[in-house]
Protein backbone atom coordinates (compact mmCIF):
# COMPACT_ATOMS: atom_id res chain seq x y z
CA UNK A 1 0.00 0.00 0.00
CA UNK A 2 1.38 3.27 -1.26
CA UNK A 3 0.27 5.95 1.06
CA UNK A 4 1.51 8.43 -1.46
CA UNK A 5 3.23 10.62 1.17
CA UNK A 6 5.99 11.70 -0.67
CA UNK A 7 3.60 13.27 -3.05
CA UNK A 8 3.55 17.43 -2.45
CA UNK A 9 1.00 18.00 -4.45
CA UNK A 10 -1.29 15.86 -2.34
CA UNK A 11 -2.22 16.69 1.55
CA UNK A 12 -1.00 14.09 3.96
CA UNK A 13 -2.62 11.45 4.43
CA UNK A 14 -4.57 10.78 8.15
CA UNK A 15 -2.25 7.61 8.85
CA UNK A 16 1.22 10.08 8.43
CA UNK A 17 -0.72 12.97 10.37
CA UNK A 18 -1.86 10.65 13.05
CA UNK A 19 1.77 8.87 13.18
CA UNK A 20 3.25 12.64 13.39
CA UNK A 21 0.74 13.47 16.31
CA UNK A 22 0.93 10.11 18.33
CA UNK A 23 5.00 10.57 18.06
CA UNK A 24 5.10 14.24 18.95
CA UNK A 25 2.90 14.04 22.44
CA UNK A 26 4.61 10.36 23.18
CA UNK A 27 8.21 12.51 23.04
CA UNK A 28 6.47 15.56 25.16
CA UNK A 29 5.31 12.88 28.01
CA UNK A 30 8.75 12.54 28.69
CA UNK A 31 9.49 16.03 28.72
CA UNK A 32 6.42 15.70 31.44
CA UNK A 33 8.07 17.38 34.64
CA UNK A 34 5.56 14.93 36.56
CA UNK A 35 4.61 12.09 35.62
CA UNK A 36 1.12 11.96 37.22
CA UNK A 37 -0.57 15.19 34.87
CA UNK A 38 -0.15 12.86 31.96
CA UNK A 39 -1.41 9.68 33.90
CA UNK A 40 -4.44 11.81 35.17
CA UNK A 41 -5.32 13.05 31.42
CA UNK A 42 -5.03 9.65 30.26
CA UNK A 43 -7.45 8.70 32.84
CA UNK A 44 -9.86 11.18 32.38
CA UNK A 45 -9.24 11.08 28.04
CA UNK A 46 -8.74 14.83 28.04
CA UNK A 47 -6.46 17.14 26.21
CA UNK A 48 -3.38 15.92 24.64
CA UNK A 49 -3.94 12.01 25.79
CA UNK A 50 -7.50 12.38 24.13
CA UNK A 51 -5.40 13.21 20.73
CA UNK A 52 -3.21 10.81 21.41
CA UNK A 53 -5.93 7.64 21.77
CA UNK A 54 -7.63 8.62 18.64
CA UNK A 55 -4.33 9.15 16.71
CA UNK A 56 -3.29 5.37 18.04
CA UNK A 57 -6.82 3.72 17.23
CA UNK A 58 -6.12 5.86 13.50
CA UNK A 59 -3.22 4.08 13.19
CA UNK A 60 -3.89 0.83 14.37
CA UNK A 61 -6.97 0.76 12.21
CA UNK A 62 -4.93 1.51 9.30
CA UNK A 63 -1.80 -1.10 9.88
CA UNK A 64 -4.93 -3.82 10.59
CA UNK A 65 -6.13 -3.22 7.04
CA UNK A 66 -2.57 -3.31 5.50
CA UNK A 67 -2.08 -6.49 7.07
CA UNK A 68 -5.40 -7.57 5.84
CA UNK A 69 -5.17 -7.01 2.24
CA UNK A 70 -2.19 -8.93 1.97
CA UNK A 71 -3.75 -11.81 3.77
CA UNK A 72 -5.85 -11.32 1.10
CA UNK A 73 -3.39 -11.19 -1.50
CA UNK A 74 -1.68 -14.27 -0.51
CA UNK A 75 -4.50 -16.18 -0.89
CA UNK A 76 -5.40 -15.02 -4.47
């Protein structure tokens, strides 16, 4: 599958903006001065751990269909 993200004239596609997103606020929990803010947001699903569920359910959705189609193709 060709995701055609190399291609400037075309916008990104959701899986690269969602892999962009997921990786930036994964690298700023680190940068977290306490741990527990992020914990509690991820608890709650508010703010930046909100984004960051929907941008891994984007992507895991997307990798589960790649995977899919070529189960599909090796059995054609």
């Amino acid at each position: 599958m060709d995701p055609c993200c190399l291609d400037l004239s075309k916008p990104l596609p959701p899986l690269v903006k969602a892999f962009d997103c997921a990786s930036e606020l994964t690298a700023l929990r680190g940068m977290a001065p306490v741990f527990a803010v992020w914990k509690t947001k991820r608890a709650l699903n508010i703010g930046s751990e909100k984004r960051l569920r929907e941008a891994i359910e984007l992507i895991h959705g997307c990798v589960s269909e790649m995977i899919q189609r070529s189960l599909e193709g090796a059995v054609n």
